[in-house]
N, C-alpha and C. Protein backbone atom coordinates (compact mmCIF):
# COMPACT_ATOMS: atom_id res chain seq x y z
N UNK A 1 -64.76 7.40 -103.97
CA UNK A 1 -64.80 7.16 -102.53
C UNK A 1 -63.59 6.29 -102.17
N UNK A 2 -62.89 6.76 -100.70
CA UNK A 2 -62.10 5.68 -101.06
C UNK A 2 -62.15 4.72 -99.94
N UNK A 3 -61.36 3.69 -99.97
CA UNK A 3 -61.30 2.27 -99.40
C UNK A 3 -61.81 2.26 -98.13
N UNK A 4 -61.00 3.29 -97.65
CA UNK A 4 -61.66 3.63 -95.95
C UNK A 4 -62.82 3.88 -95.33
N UNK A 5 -62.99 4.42 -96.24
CA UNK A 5 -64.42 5.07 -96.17
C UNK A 5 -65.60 4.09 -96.33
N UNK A 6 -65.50 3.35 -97.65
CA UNK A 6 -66.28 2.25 -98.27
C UNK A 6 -66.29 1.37 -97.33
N UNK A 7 -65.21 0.76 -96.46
CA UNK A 7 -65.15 -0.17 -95.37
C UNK A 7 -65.87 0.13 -94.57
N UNK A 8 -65.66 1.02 -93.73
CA UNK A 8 -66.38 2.13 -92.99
C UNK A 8 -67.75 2.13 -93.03
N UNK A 9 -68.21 2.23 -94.34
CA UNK A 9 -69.71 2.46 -94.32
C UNK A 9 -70.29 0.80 -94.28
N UNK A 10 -69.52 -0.08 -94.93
CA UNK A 10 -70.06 -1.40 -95.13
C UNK A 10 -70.11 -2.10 -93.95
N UNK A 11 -69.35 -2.13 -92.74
CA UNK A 11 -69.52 -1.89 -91.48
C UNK A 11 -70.64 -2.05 -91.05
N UNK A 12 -70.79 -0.59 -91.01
CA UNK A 12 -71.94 -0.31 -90.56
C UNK A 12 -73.43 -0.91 -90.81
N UNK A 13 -73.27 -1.00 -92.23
CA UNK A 13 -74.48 -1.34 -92.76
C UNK A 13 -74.79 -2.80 -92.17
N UNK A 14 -73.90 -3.84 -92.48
CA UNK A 14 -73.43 -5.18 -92.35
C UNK A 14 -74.34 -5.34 -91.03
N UNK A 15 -73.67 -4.38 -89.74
CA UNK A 15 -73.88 -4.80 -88.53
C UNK A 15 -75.46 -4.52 -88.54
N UNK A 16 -75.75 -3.32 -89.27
CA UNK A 16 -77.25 -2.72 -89.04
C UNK A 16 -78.05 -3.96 -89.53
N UNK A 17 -78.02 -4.58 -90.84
CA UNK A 17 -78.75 -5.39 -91.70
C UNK A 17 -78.86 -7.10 -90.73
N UNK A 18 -77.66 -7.28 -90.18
CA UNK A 18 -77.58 -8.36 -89.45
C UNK A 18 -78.67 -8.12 -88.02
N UNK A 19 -78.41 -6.95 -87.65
CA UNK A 19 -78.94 -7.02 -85.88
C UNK A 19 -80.37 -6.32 -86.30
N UNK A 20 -80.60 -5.57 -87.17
CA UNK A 20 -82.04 -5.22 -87.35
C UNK A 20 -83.12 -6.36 -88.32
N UNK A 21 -82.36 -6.97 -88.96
CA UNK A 21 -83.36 -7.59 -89.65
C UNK A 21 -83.29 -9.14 -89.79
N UNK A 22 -82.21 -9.74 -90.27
CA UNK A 22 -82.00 -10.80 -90.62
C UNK A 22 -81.97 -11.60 -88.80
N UNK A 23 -81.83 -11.25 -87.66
CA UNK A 23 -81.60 -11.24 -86.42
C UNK A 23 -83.54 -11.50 -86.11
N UNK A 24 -83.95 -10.61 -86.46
CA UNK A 24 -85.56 -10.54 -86.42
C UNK A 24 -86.33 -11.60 -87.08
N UNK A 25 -85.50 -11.83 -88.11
CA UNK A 25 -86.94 -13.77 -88.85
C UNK A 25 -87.03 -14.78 -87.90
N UNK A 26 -87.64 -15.03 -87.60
CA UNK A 26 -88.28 -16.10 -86.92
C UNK A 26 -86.92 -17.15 -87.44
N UNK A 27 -86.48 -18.21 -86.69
CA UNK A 27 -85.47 -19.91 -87.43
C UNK A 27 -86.75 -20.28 -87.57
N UNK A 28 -85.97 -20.39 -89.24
CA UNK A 28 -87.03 -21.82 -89.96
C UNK A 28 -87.02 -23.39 -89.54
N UNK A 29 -87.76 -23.32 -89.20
CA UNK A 29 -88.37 -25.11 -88.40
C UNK A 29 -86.74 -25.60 -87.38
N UNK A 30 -86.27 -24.62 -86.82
CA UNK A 30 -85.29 -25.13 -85.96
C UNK A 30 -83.72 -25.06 -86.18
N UNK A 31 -83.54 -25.11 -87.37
CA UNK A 31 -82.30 -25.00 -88.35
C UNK A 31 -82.04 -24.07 -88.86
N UNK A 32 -82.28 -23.13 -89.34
CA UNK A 32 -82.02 -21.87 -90.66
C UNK A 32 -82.06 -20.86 -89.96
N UNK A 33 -81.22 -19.92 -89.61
CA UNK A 33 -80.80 -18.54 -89.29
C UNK A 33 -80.08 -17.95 -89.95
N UNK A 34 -80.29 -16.66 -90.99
CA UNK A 34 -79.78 -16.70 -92.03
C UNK A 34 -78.45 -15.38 -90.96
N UNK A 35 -77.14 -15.77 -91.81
CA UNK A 35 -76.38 -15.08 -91.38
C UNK A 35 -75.54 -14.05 -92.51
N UNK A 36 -75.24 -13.07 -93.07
CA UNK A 36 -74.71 -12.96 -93.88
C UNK A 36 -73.57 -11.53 -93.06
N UNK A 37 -73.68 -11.35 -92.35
CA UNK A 37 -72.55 -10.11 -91.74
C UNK A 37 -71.22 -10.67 -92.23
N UNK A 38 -70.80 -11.87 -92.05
CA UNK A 38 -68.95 -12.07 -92.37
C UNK A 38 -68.83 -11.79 -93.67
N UNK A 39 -69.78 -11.28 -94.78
CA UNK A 39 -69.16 -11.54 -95.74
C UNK A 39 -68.30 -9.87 -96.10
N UNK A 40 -68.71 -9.37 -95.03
CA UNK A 40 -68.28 -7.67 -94.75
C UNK A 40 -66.41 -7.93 -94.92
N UNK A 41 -65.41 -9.30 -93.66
CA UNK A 41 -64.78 -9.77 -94.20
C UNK A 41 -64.17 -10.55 -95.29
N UNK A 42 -64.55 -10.72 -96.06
CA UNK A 42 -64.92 -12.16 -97.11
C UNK A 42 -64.53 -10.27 -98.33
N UNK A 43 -65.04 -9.39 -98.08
CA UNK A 43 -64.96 -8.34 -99.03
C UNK A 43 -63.47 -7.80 -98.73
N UNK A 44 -63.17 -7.39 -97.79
CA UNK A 44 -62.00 -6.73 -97.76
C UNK A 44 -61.37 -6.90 -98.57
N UNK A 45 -60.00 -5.57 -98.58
CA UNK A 45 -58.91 -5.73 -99.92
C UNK A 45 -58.07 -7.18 -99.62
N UNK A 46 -57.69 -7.49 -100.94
CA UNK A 46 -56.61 -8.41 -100.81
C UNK A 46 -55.24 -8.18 -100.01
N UNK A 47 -54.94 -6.54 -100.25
CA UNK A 47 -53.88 -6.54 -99.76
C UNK A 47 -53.18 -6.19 -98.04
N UNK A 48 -54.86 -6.46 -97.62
CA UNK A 48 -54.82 -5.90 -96.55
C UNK A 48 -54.37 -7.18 -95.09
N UNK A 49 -52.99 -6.72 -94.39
CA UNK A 49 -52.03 -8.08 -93.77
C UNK A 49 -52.95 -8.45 -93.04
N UNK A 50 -52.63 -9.88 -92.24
CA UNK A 50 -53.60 -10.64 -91.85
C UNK A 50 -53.95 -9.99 -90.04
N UNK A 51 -52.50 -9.50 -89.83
CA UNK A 51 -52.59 -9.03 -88.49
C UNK A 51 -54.16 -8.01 -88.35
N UNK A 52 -54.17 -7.19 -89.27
CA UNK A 52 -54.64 -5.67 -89.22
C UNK A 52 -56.28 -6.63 -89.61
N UNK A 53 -56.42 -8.07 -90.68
CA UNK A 53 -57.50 -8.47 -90.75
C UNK A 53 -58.01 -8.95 -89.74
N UNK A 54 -57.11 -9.65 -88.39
CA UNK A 54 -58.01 -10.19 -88.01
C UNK A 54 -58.59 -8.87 -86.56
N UNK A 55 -57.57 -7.83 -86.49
CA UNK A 55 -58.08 -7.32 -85.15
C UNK A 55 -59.29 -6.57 -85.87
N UNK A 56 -59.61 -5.94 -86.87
CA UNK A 56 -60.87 -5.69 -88.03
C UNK A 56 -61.94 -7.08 -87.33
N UNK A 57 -61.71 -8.26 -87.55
CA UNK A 57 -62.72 -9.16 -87.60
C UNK A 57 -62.84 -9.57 -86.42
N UNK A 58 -62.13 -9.10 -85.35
CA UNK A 58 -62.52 -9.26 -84.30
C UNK A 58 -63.72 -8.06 -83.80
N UNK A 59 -63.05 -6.86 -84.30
CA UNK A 59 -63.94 -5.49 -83.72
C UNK A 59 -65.11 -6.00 -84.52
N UNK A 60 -65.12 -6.07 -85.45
CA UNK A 60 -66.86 -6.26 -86.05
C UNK A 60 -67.52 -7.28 -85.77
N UNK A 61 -66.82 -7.93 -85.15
CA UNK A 61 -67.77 -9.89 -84.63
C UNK A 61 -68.26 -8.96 -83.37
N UNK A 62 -67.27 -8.44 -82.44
CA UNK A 62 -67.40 -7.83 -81.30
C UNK A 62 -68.45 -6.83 -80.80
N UNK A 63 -68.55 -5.81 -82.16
CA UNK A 63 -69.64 -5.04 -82.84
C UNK A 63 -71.19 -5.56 -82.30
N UNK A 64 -71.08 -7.02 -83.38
CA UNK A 64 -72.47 -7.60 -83.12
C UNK A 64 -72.48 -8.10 -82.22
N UNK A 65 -72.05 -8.76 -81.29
CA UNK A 65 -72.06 -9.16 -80.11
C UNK A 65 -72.01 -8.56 -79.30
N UNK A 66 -72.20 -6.83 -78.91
CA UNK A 66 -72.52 -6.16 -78.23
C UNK A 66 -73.76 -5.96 -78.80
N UNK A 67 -74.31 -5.62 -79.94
CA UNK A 67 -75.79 -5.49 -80.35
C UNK A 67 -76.48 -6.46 -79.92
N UNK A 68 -76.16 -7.89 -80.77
CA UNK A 68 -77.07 -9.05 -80.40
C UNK A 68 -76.95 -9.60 -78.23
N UNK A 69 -76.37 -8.94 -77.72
CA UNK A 69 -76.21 -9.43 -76.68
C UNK A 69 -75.74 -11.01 -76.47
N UNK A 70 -74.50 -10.66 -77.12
CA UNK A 70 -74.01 -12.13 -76.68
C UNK A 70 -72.42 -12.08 -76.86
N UNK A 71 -71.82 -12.80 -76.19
CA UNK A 71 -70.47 -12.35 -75.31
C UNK A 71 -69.54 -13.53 -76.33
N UNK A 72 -68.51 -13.11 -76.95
CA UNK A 72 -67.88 -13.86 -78.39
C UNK A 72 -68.64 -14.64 -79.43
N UNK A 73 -69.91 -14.48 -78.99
CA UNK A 73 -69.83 -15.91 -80.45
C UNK A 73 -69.96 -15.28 -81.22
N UNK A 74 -70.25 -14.56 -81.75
CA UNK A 74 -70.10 -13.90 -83.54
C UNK A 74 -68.14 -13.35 -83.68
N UNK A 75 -67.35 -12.94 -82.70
CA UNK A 75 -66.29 -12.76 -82.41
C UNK A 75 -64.96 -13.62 -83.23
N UNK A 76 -65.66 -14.53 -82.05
CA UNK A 76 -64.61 -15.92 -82.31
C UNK A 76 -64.45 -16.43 -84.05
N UNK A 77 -65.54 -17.03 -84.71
CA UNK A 77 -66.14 -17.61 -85.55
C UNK A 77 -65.16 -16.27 -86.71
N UNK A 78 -65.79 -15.33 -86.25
CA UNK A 78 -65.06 -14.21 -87.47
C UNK A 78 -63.61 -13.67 -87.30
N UNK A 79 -62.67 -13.78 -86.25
CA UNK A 79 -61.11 -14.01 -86.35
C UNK A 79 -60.83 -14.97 -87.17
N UNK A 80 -61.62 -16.66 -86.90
CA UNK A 80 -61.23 -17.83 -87.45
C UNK A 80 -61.23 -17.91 -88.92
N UNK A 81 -62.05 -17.36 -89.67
CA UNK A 81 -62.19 -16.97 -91.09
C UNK A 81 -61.25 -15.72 -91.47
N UNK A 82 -61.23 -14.43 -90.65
CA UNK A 82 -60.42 -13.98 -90.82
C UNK A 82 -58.70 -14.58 -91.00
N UNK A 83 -58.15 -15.37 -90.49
CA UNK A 83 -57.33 -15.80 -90.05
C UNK A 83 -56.60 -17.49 -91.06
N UNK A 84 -57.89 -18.23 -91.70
CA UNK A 84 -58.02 -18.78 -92.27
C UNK A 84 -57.57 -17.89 -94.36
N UNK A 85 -58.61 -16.89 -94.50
CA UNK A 85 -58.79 -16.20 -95.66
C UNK A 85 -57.26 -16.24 -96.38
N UNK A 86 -56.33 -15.55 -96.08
CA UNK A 86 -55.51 -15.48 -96.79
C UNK A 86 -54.67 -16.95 -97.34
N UNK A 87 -54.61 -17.69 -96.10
CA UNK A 87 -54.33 -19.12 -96.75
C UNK A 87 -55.39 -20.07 -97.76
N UNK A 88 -56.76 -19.76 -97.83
CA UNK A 88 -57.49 -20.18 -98.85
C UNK A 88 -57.07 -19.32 -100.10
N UNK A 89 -56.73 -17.55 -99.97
CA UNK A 89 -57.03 -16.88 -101.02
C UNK A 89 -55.40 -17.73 -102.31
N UNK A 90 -54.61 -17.60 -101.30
CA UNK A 90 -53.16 -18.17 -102.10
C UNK A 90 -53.58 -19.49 -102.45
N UNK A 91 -54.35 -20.58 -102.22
CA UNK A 91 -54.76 -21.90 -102.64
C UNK A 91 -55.48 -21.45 -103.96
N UNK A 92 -56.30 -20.87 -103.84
CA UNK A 92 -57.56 -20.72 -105.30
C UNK A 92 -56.67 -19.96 -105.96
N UNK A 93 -56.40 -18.94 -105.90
CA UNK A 93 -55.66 -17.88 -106.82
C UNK A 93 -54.12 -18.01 -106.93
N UNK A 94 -53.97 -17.96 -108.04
CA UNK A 94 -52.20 -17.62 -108.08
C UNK A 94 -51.71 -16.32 -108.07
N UNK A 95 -50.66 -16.58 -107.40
CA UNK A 95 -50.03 -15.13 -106.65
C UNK A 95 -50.09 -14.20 -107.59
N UNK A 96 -49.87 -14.55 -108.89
CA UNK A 96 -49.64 -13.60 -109.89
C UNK A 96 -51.40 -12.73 -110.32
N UNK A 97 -51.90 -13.62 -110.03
CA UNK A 97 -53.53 -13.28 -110.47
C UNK A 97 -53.85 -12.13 -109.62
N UNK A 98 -53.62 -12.23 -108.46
CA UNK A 98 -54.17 -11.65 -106.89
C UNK A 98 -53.04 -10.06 -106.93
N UNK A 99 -52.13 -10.14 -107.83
CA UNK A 99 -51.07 -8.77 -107.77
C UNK A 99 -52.14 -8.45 -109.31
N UNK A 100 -52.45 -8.72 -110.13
CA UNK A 100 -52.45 -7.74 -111.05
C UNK A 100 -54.23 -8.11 -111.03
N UNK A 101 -55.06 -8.02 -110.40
CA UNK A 101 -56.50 -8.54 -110.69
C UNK A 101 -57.11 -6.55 -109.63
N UNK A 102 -58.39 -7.15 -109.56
CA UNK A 102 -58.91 -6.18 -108.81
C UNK A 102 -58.16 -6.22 -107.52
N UNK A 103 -58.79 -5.00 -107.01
CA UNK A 103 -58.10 -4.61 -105.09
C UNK A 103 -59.26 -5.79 -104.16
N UNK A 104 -60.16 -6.18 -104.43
CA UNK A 104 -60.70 -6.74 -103.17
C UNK A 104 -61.72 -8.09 -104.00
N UNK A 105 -61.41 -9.72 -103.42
CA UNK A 105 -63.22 -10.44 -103.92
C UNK A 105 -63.84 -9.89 -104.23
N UNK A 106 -64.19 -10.84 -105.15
CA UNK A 106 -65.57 -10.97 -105.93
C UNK A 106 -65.64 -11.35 -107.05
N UNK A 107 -66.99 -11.73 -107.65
CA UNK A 107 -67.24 -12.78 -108.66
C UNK A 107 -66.30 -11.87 -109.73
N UNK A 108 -66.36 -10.99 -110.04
CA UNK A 108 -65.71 -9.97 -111.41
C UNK A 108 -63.96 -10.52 -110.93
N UNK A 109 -63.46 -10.40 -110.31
CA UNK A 109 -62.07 -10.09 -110.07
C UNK A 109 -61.59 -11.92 -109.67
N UNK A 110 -62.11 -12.72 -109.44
CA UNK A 110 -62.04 -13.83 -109.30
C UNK A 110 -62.37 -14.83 -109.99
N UNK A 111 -63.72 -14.70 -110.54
CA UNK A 111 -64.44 -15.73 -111.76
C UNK A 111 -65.44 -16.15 -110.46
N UNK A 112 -66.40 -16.96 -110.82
CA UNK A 112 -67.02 -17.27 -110.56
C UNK A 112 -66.88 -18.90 -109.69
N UNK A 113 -66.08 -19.25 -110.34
CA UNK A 113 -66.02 -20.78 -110.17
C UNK A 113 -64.89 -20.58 -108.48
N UNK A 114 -63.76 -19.78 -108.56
CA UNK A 114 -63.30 -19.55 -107.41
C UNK A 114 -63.67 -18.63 -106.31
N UNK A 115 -64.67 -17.91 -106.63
CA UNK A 115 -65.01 -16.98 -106.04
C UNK A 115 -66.39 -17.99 -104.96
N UNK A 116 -67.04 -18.26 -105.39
CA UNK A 116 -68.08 -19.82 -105.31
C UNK A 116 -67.38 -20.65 -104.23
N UNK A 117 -66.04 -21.06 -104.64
CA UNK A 117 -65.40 -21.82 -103.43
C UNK A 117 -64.91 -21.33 -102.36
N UNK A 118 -64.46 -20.26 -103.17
CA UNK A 118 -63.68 -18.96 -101.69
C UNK A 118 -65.02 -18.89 -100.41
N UNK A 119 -66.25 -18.40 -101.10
CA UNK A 119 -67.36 -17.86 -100.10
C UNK A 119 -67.80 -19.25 -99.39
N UNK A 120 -67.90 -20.33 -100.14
CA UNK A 120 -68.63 -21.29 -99.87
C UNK A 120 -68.20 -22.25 -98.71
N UNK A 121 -66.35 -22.40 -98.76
CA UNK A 121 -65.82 -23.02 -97.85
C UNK A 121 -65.53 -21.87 -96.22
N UNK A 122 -65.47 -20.68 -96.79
CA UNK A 122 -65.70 -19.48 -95.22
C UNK A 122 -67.01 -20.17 -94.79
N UNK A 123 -67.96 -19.93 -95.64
CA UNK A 123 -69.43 -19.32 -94.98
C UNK A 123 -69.56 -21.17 -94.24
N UNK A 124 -69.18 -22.25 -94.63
CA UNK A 124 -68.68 -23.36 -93.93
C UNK A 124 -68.16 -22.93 -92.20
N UNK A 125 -66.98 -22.78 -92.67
CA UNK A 125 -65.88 -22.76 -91.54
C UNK A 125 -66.92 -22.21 -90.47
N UNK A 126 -67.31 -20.83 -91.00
CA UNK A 126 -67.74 -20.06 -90.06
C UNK A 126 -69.12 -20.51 -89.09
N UNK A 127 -69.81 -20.85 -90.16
CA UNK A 127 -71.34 -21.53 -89.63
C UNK A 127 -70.78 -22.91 -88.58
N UNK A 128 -69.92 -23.21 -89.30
CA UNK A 128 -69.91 -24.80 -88.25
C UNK A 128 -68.91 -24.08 -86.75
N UNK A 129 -68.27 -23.10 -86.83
CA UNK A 129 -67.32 -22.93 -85.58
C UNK A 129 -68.74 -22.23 -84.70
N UNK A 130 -69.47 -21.38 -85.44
CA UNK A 130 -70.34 -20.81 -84.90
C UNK A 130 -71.52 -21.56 -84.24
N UNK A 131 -72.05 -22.52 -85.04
CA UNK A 131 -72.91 -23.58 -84.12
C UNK A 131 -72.59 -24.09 -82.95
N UNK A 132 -71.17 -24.63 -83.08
CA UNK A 132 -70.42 -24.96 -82.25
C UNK A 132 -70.11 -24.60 -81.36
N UNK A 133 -69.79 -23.19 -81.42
CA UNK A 133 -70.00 -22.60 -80.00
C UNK A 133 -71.49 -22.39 -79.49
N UNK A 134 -72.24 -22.15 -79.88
CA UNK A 134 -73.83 -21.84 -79.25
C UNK A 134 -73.98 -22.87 -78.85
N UNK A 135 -74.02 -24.03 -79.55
CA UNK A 135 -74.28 -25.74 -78.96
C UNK A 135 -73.91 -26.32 -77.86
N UNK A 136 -72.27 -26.35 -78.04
CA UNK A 136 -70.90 -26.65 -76.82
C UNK A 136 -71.39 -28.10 -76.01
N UNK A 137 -72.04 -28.50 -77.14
CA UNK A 137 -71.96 -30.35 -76.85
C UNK A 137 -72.43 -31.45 -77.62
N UNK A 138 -71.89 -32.64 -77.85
CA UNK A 138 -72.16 -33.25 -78.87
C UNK A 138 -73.19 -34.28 -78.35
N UNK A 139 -74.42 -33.99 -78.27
CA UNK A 139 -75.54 -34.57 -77.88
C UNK A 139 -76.15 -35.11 -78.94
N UNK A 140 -76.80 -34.73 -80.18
CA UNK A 140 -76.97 -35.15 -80.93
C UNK A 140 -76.58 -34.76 -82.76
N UNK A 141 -75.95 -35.28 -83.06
CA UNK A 141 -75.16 -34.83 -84.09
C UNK A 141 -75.95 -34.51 -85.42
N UNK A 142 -76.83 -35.27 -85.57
CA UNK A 142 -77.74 -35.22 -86.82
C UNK A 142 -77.97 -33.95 -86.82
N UNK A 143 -78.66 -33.20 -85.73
CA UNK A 143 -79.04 -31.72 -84.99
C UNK A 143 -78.30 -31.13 -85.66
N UNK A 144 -77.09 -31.01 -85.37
CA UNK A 144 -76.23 -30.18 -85.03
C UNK A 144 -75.72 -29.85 -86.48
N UNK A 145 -75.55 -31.14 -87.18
CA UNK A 145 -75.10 -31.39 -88.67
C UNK A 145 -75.87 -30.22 -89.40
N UNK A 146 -77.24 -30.79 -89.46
CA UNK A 146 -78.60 -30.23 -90.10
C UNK A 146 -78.43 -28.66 -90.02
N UNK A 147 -78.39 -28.20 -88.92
CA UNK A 147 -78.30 -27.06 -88.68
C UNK A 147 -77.56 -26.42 -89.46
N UNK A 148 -76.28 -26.85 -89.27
CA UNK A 148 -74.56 -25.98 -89.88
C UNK A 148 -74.85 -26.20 -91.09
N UNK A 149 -75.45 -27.09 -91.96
CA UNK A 149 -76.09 -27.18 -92.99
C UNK A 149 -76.95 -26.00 -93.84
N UNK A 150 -78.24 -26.12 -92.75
CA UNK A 150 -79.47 -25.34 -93.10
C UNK A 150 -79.35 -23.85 -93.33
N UNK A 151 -78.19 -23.87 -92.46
CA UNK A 151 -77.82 -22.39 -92.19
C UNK A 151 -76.80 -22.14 -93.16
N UNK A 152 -76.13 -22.61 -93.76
CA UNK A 152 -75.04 -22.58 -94.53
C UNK A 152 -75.25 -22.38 -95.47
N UNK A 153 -76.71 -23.14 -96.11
CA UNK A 153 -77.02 -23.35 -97.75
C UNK A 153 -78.10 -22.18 -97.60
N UNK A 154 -78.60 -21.81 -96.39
CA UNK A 154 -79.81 -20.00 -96.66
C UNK A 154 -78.43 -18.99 -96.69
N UNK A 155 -77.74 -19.09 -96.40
CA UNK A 155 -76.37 -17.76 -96.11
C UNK A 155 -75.84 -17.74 -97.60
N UNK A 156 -75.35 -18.87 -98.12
CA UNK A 156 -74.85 -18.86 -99.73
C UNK A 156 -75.89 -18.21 -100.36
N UNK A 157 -77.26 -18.72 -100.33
CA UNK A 157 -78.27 -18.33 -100.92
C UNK A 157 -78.19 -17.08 -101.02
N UNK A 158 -78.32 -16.51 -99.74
CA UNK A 158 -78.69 -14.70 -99.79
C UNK A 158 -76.81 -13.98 -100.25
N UNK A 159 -75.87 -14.58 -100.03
CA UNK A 159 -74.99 -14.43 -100.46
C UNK A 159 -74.60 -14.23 -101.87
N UNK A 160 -74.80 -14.97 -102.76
CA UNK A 160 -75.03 -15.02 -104.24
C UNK A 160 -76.10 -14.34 -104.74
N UNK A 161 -77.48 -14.00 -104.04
CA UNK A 161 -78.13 -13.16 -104.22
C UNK A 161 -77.64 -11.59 -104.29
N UNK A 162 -77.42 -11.73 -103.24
CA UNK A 162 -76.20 -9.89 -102.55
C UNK A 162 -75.43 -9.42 -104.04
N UNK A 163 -74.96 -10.62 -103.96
CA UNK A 163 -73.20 -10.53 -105.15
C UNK A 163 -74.07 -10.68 -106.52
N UNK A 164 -75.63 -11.20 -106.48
CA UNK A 164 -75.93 -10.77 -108.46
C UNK A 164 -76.81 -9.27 -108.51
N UNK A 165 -77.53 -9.18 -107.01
CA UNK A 165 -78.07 -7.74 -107.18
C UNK A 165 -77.53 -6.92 -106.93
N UNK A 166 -76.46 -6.55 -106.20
CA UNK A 166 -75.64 -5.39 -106.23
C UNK A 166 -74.38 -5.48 -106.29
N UNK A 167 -74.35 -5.05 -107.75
CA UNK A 167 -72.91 -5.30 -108.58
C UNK A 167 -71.87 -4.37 -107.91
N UNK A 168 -70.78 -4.45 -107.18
CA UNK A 168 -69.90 -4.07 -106.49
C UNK A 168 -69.21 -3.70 -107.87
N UNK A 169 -68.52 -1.88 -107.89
CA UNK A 169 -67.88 -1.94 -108.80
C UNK A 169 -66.25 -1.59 -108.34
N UNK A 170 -65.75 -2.84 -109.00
CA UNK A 170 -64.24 -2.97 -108.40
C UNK A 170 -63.45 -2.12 -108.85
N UNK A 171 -62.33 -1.62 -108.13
CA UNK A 171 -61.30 -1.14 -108.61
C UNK A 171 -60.13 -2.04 -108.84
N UNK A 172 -60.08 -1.85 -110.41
CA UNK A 172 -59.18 -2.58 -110.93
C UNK A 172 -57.53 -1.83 -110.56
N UNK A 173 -56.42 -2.60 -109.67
CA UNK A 173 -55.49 -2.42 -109.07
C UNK A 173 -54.63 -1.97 -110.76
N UNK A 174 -53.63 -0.80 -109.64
CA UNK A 174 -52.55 -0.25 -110.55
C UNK A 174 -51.34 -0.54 -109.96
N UNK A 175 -49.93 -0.25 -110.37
CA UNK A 175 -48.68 -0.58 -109.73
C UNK A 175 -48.54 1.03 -109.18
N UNK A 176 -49.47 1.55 -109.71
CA UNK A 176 -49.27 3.31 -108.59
C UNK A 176 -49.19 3.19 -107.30
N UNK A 177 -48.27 4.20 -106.96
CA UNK A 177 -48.49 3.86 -104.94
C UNK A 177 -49.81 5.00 -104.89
C-alpha cells in the first residue's frame, strides 16, 4: 500500500475514532478528555516539508472541527505541533539517523526512549495550547494546570497503548527514488 493511501485512510479513521467515540466518554471528574487524533500527525513521514505538514495539520484539525462543531480549536493546537515537529525531530535524532532509519515515527525506527520524548513533549504542547484556547482566561490556574495534566497523562496512556497493540509495520527507507 502506499504512503498516500495509508495517510489517507489513517485520516479518516483518526477523525472517525476521535468524533465517534473518544468525543462520546463522559470527562472524568472534570479534567480527562482523552484526545488521541494528533498523533495521525506525530505519524507522518519524516520526509515530508514542513510547509505541506502544516497545511495537512491544519485540514485535519479543521476536519474535526467541522465534526465536533467547533470553530479552530482542534485547528490551531495541530498547525502548532505540526510546525514545532521537525525542530524537536532534528533535537532527538541525528540527521544521520533520520536519512538512513525508517520513512515515518515510531517506537521501531526511533527507540523507545526518543520516541517517548518525541510523543510526550507534542501531546504536551498540544494539550496545553488546546486548553488554552477552550479556557481563554487565567482564572484559576490549579484548574487549568490539572486539566492539561489529566488530559495529557490519559492521551500518552492510550497513546503507548495504540503504539504496543498495533504494531505499525515500517518501511525501512532506501536511497531508491
Amino acid at each position: 500500500m502506499s504512503s498516500l493511501v495509508k495517510n489517507i485512510i489513517r485520516f479518516i479513521l483518526f477523525i472517525l475514532l476521535q468524533v465517534f467515540i473518544l468525543n462520546e466518554v463522559p470527562p472524568l471528574h472534570r479534567f480527562i478528555v482523552p484526545y488521541i487524533y494528533f498523533l495521525y500527525i506525530l505519524w507522518l513521514p519524516f520526509t515530508i516539508n514542513r510547509i505541506a505538514l502544516m497545511l495537512i495539520a491544519f485540514a485535519f484539525g479543521l476536519s474535526l472541527d467541522f465534526f465536533s462543531g467547533t470553530t479552530g480549536l482542534h485547528a490551531a493546537p495541530c498547525v502548532l505541533i505540526a510546525y514545532i515537529r521537525p525542530f524537536l525531530l532534528n533535537l532527538i535524532l541525528p540527521q544521520e539517523t533520520i536519512e538512513q532509519s525508517y520513512s515515518e515515527p515510531g517506537s521501531k525506527s526511533m527507540g523507545w526512549a526518543p520516541y517517548s520524548l518525541y510523543v510526550g513533549l507534542l501531546t504536551f504542547i498540544h494539550h496545553f495550547y488546546l486548553v488554552l484556547i477552550e479556557w481563554l482566561t487565567f482564572g484559576d490556574f490549579l484548574y487549568f494546570l490539572g486539566k492539561v495534566l489529566g488530559t495529557t497523562a490519559v492521551s500518552l496512556l492510550m497513546i503507548f497503548l495504540a503504539e504496543l497493540l498495533f504494531l505499525r509495520k515500517g518501511k525501512y527507507r532506501t536511497n531508491a527514488a
